[in-house]
PDB file of N, CA and C in Angstrom:
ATOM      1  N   UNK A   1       2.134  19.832  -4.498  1.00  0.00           N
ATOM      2  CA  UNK A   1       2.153  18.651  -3.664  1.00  0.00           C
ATOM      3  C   UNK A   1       0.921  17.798  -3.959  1.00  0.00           C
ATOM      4  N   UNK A   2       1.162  16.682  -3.806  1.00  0.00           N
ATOM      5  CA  UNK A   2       0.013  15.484  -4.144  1.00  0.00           C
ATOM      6  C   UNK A   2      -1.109  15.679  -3.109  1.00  0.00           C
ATOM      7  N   UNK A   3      -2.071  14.638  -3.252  1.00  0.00           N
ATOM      8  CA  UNK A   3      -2.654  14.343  -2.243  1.00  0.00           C
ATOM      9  C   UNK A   3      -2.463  13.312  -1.163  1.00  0.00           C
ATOM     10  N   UNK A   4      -1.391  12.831  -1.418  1.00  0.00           N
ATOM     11  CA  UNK A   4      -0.780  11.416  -1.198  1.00  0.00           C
ATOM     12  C   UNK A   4      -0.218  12.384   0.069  1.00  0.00           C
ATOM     13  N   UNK A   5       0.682  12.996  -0.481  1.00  0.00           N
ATOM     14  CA  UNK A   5       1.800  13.953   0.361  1.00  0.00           C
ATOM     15  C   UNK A   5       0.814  14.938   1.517  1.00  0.00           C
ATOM     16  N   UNK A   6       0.041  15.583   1.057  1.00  0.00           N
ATOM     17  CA  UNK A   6      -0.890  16.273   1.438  1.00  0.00           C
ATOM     18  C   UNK A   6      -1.289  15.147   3.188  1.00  0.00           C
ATOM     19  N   UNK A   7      -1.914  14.244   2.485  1.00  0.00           N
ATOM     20  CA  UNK A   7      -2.342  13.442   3.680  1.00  0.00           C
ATOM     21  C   UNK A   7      -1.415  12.936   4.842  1.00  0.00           C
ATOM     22  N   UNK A   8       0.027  12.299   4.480  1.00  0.00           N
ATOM     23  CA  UNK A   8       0.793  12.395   5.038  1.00  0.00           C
ATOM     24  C   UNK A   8       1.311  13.421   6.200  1.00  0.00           C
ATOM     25  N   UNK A   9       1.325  14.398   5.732  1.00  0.00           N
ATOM     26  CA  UNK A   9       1.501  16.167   6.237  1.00  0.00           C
ATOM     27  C   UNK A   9       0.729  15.849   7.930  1.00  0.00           C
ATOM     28  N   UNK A  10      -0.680  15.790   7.070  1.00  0.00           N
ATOM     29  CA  UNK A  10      -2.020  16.112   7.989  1.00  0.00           C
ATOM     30  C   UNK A  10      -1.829  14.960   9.250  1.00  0.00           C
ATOM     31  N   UNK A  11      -1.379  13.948   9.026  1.00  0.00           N
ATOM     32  CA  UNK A  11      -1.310  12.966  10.105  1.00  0.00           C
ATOM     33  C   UNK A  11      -0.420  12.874  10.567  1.00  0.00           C
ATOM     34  N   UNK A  12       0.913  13.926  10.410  1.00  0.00           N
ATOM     35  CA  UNK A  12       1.722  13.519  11.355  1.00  0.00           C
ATOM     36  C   UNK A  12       1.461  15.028  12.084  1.00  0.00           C
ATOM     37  N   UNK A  13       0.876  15.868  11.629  1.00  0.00           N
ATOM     38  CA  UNK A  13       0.821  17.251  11.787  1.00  0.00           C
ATOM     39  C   UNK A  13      -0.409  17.256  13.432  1.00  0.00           C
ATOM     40  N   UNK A  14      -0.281  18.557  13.843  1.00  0.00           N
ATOM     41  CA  UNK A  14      -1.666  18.495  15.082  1.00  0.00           C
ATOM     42  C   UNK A  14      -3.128  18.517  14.798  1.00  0.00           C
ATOM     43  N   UNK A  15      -3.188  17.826  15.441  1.00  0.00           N
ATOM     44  CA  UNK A  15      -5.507  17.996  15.051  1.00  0.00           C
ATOM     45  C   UNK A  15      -6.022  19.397  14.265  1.00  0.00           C
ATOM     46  N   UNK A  16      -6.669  19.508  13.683  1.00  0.00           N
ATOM     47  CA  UNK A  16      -7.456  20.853  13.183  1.00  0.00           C
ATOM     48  C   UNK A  16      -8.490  20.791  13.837  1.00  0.00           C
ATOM     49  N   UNK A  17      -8.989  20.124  14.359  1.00  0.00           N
ATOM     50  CA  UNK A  17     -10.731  20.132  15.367  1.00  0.00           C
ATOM     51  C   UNK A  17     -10.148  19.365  16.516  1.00  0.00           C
ATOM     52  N   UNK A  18     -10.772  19.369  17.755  1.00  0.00           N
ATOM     53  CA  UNK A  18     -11.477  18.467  19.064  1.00  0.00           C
ATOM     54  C   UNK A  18     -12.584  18.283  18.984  1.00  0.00           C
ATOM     55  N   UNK A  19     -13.142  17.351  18.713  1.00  0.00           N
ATOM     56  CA  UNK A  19     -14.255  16.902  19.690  1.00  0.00           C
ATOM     57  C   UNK A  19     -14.669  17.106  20.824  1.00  0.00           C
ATOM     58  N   UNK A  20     -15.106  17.762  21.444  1.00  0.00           N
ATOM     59  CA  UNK A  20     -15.331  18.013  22.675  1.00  0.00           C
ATOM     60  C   UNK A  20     -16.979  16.692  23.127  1.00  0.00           C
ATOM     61  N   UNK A  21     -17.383  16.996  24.342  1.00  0.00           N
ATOM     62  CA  UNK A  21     -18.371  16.274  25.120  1.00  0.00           C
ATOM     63  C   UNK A  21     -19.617  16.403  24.383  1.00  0.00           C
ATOM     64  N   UNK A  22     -19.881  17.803  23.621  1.00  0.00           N
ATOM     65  CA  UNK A  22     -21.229  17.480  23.006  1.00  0.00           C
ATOM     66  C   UNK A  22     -21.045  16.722  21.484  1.00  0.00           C
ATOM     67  N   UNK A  23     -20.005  16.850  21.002  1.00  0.00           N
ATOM     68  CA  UNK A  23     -19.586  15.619  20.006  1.00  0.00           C
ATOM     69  C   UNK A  23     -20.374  16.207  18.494  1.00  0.00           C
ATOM     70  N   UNK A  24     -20.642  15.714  17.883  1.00  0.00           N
ATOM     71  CA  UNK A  24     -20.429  16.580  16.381  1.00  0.00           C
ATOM     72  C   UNK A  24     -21.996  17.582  16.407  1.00  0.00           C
ATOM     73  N   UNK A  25     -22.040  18.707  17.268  1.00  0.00           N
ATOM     74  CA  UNK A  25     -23.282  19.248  17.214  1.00  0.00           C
ATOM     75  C   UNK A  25     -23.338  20.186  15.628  1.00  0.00           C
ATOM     76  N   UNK A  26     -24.166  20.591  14.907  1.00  0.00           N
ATOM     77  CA  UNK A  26     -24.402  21.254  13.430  1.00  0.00           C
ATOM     78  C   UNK A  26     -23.206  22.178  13.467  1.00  0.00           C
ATOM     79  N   UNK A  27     -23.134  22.772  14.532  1.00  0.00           N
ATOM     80  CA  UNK A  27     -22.145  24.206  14.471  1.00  0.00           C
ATOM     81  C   UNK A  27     -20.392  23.420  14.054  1.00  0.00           C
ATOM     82  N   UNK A  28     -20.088  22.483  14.628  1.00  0.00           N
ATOM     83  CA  UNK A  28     -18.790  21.635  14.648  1.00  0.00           C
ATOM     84  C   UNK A  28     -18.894  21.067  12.977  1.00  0.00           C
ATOM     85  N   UNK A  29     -19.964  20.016  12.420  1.00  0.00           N
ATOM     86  CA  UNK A  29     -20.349  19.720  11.297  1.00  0.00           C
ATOM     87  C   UNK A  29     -19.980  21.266  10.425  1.00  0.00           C
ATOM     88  N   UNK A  30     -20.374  21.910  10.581  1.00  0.00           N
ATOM     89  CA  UNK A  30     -20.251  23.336   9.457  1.00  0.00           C
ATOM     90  C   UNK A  30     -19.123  23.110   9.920  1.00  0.00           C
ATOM     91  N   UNK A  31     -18.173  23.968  10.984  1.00  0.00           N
ATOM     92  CA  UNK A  31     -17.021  23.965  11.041  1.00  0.00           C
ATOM     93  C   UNK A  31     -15.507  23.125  10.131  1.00  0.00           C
ATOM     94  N   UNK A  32     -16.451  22.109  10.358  1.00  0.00           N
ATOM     95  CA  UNK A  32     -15.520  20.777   9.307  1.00  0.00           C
ATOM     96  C   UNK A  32     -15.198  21.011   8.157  1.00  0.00           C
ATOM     97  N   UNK A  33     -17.037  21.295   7.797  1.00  0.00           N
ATOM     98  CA  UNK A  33     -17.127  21.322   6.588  1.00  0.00           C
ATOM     99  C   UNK A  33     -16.197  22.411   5.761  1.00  0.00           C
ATOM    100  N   UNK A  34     -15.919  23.796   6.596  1.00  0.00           N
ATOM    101  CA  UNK A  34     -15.620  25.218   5.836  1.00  0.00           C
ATOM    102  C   UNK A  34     -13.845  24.289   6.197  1.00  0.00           C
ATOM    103  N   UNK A  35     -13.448  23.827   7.214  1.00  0.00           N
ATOM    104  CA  UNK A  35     -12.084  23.545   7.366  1.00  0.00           C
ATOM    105  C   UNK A  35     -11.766  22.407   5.647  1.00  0.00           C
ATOM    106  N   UNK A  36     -12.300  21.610   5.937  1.00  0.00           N
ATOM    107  CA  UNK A  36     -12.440  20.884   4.185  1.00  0.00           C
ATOM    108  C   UNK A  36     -12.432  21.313   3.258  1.00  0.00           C
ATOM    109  N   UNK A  37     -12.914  22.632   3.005  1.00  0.00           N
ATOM    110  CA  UNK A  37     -13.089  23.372   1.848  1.00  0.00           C
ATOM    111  C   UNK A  37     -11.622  23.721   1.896  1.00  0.00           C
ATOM    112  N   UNK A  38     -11.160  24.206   2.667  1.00  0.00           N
ATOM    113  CA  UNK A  38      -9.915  24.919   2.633  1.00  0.00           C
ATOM    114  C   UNK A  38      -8.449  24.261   2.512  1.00  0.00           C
ATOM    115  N   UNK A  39      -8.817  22.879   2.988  1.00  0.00           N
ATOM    116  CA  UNK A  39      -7.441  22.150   3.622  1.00  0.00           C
ATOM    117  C   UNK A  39      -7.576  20.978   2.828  1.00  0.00           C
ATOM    118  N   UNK A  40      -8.887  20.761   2.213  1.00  0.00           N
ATOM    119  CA  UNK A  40      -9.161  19.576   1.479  1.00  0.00           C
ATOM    120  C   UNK A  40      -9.098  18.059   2.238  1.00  0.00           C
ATOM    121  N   UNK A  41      -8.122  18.231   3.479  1.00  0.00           N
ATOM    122  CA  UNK A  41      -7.672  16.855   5.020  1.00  0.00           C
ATOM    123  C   UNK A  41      -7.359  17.765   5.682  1.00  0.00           C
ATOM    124  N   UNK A  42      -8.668  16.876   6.619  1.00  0.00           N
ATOM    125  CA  UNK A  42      -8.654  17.609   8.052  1.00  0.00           C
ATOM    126  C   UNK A  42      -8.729  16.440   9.102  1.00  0.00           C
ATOM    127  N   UNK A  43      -7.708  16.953  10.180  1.00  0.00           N
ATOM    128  CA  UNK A  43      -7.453  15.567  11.128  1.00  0.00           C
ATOM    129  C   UNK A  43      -8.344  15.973  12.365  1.00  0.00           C
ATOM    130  N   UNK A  44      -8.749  15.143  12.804  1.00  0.00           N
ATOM    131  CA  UNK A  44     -10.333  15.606  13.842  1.00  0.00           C
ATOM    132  C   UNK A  44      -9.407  14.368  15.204  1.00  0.00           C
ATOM    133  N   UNK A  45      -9.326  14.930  16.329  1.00  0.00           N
ATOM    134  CA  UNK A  45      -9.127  14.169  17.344  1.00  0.00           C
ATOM    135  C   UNK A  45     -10.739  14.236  18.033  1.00  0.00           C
ATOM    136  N   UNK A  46     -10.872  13.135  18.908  1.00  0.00           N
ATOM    137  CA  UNK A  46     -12.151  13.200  19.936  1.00  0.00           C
ATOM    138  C   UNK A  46     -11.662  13.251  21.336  1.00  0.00           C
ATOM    139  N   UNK A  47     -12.303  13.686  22.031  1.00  0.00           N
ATOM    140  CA  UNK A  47     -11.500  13.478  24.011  1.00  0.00           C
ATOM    141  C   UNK A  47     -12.399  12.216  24.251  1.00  0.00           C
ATOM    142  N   UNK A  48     -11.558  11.382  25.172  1.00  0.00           N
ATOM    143  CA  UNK A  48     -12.096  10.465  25.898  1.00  0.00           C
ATOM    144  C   UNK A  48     -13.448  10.288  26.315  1.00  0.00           C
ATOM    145  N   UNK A  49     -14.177  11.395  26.754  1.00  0.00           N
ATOM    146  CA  UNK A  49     -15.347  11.646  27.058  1.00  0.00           C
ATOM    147  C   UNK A  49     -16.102  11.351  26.343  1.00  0.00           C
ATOM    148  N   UNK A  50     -16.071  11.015  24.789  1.00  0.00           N
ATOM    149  CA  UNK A  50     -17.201  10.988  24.144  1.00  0.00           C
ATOM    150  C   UNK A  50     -16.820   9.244  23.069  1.00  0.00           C
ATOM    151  N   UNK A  51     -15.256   9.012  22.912  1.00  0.00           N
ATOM    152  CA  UNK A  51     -14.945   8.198  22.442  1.00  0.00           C
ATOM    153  C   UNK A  51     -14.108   7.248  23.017  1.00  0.00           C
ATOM    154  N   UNK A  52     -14.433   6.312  22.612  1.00  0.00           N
ATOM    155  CA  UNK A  52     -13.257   4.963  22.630  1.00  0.00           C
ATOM    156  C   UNK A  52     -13.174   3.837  21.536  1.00  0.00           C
ATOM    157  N   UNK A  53     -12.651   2.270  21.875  1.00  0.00           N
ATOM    158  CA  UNK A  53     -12.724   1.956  20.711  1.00  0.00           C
ATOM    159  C   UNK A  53     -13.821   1.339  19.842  1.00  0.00           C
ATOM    160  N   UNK A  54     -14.478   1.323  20.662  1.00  0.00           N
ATOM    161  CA  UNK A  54     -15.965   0.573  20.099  1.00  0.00           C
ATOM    162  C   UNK A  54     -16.555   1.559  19.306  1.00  0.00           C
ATOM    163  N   UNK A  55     -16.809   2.935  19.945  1.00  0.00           N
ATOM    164  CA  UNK A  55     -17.857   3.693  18.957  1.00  0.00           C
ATOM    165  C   UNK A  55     -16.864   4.760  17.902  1.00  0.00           C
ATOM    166  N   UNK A  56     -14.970   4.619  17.889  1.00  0.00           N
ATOM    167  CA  UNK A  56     -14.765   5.312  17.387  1.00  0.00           C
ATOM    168  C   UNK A  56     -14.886   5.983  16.094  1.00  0.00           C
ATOM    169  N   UNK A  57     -14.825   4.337  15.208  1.00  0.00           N
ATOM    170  CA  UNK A  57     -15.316   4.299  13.593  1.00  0.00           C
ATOM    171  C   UNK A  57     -16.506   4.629  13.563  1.00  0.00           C
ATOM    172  N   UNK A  58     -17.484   5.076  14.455  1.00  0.00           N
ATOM    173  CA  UNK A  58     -19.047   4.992  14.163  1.00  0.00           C
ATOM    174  C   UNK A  58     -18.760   6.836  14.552  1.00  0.00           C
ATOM    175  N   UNK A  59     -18.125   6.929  15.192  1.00  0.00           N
ATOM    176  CA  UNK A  59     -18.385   8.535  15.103  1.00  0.00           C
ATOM    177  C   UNK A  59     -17.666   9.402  14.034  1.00  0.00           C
ATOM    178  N   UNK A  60     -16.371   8.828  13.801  1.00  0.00           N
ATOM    179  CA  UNK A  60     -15.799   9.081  12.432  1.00  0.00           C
ATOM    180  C   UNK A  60     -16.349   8.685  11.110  1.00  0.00           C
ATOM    181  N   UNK A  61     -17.363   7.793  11.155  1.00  0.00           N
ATOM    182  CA  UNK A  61     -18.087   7.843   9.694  1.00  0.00           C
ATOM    183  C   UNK A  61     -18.751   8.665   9.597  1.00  0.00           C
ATOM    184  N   UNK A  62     -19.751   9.124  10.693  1.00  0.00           N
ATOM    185  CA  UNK A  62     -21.022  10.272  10.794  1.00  0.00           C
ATOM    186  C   UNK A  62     -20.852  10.958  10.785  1.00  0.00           C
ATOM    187  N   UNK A  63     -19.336  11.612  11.375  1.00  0.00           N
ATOM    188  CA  UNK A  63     -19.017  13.162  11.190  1.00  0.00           C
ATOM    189  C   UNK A  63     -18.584  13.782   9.271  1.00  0.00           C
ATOM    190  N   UNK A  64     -17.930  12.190   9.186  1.00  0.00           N
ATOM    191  CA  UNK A  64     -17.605  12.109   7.338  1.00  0.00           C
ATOM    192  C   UNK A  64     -18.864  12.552   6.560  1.00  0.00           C
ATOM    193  N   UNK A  65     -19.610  11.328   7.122  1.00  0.00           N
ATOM    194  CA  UNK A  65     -21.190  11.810   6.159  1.00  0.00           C
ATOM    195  C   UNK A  65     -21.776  13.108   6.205  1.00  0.00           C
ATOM    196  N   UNK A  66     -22.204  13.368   7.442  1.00  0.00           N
ATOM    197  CA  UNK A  66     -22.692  14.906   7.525  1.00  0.00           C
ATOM    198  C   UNK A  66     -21.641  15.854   7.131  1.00  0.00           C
ATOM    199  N   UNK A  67     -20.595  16.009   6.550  1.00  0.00           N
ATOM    200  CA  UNK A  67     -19.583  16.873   6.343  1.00  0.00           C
ATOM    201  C   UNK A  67     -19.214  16.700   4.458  1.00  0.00           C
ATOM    202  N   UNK A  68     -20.045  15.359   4.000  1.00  0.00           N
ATOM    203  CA  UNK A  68     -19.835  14.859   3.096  1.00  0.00           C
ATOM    204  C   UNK A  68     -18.627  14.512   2.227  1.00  0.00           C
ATOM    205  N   UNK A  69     -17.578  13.911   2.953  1.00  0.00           N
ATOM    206  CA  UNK A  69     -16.271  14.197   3.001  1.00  0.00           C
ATOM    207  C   UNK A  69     -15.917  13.006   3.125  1.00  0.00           C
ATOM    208  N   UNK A  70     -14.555  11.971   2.644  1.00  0.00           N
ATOM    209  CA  UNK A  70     -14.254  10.687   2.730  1.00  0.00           C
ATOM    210  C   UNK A  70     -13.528  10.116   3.788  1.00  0.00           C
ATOM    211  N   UNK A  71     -13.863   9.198   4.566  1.00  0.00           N
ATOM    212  CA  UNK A  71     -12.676   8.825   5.875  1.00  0.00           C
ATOM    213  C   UNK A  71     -12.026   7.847   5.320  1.00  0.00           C
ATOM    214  N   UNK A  72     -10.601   8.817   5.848  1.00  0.00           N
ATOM    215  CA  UNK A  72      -9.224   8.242   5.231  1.00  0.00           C
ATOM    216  C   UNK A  72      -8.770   7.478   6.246  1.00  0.00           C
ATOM    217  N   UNK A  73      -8.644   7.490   7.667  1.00  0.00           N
ATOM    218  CA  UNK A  73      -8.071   6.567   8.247  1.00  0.00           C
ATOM    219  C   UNK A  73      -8.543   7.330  10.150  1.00  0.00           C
ATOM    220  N   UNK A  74      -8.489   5.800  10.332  1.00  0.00           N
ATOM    221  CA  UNK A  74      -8.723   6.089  12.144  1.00  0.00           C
ATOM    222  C   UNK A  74      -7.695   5.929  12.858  1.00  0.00           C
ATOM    223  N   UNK A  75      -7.233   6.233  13.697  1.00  0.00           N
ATOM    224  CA  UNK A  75      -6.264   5.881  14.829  1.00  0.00           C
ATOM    225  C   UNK A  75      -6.741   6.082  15.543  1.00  0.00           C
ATOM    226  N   UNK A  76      -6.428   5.209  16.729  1.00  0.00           N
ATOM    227  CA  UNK A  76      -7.079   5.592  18.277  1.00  0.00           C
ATOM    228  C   UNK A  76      -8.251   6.483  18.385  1.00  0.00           C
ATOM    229  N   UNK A  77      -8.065   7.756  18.853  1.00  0.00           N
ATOM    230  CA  UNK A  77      -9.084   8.810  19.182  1.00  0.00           C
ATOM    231  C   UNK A  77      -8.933   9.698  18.124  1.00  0.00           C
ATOM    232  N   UNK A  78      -8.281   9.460  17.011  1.00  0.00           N
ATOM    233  CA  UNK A  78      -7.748  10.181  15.819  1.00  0.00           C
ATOM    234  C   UNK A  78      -8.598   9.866  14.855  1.00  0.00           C
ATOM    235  N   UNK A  79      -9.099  11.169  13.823  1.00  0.00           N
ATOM    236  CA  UNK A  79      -9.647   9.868  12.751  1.00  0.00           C
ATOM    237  C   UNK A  79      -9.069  11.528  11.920  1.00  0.00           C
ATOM    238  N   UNK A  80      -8.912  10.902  10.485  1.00  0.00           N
ATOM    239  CA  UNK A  80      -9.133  11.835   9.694  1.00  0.00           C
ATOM    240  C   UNK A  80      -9.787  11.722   7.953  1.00  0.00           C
ATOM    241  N   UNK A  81     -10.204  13.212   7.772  1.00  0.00           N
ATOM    242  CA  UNK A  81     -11.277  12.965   6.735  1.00  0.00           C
ATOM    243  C   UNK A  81     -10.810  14.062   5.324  1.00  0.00           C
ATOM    244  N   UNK A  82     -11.401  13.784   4.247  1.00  0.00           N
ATOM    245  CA  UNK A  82     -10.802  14.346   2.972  1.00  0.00           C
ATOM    246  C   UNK A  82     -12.202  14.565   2.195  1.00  0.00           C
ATOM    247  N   UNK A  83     -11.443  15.880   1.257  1.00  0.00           N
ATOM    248  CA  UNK A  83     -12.196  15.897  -0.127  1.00  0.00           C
ATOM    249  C   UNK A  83     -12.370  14.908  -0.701  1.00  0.00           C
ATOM    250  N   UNK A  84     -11.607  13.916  -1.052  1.00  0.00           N
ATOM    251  CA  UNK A  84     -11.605  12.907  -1.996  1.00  0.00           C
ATOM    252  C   UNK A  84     -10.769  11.456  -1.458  1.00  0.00           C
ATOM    253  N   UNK A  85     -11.252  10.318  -2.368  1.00  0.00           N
ATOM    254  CA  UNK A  85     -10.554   9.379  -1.389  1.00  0.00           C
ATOM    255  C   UNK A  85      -9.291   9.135  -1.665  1.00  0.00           C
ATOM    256  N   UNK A  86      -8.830   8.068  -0.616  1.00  0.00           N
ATOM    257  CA  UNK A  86      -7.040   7.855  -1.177  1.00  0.00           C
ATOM    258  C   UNK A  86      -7.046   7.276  -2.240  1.00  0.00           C
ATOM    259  N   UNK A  87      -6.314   6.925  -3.185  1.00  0.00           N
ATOM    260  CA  UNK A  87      -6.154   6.161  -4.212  1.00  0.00           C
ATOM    261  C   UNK A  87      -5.610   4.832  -3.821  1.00  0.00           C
TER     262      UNK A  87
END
């Protein structure tokens, strides 16, 4: 399967992480990171508590960076992130 297909999968598929209230603490960041290794796209939801739409792209880039990993796309409280970017 592609990566094209791959990504597809992942976004219609359920979250692999929450976000919870303390929001990307080191332990969650590792977490990502070992889920990435494995899944190559990983779809990260946030709870209300910590996101909306103003800071959502700002918390989905930072969790990308510290995870060193590419953001593929945001939705709402949805964001998700990859080994590599889309084409």
């Amino acid at each position: 399967m592609g990566y094209q297909e791959d990504f597809k999968k992942v976004l219609l598929g359920d979250p692999h992480v929450i976000l919870g209230k303390k929001g990307a603490t080191p332990e969650m960041i590792e977490h990502i990171s070992k889920l990435i290794k494995r899944y190559n796209i990983v779809k990260i939801k946030a709870l209300k508590s910590i996101a909306n739409k103003s800071n959502m792209k700002q918390i989905a880039g930072e969790v990308a960076q510290k995870t060193t990993a590419y953001l593929l796309d945001v939705r709402g409280k949805t964001f998700v992130i990859g080994k590599n970017p889309l084409e």
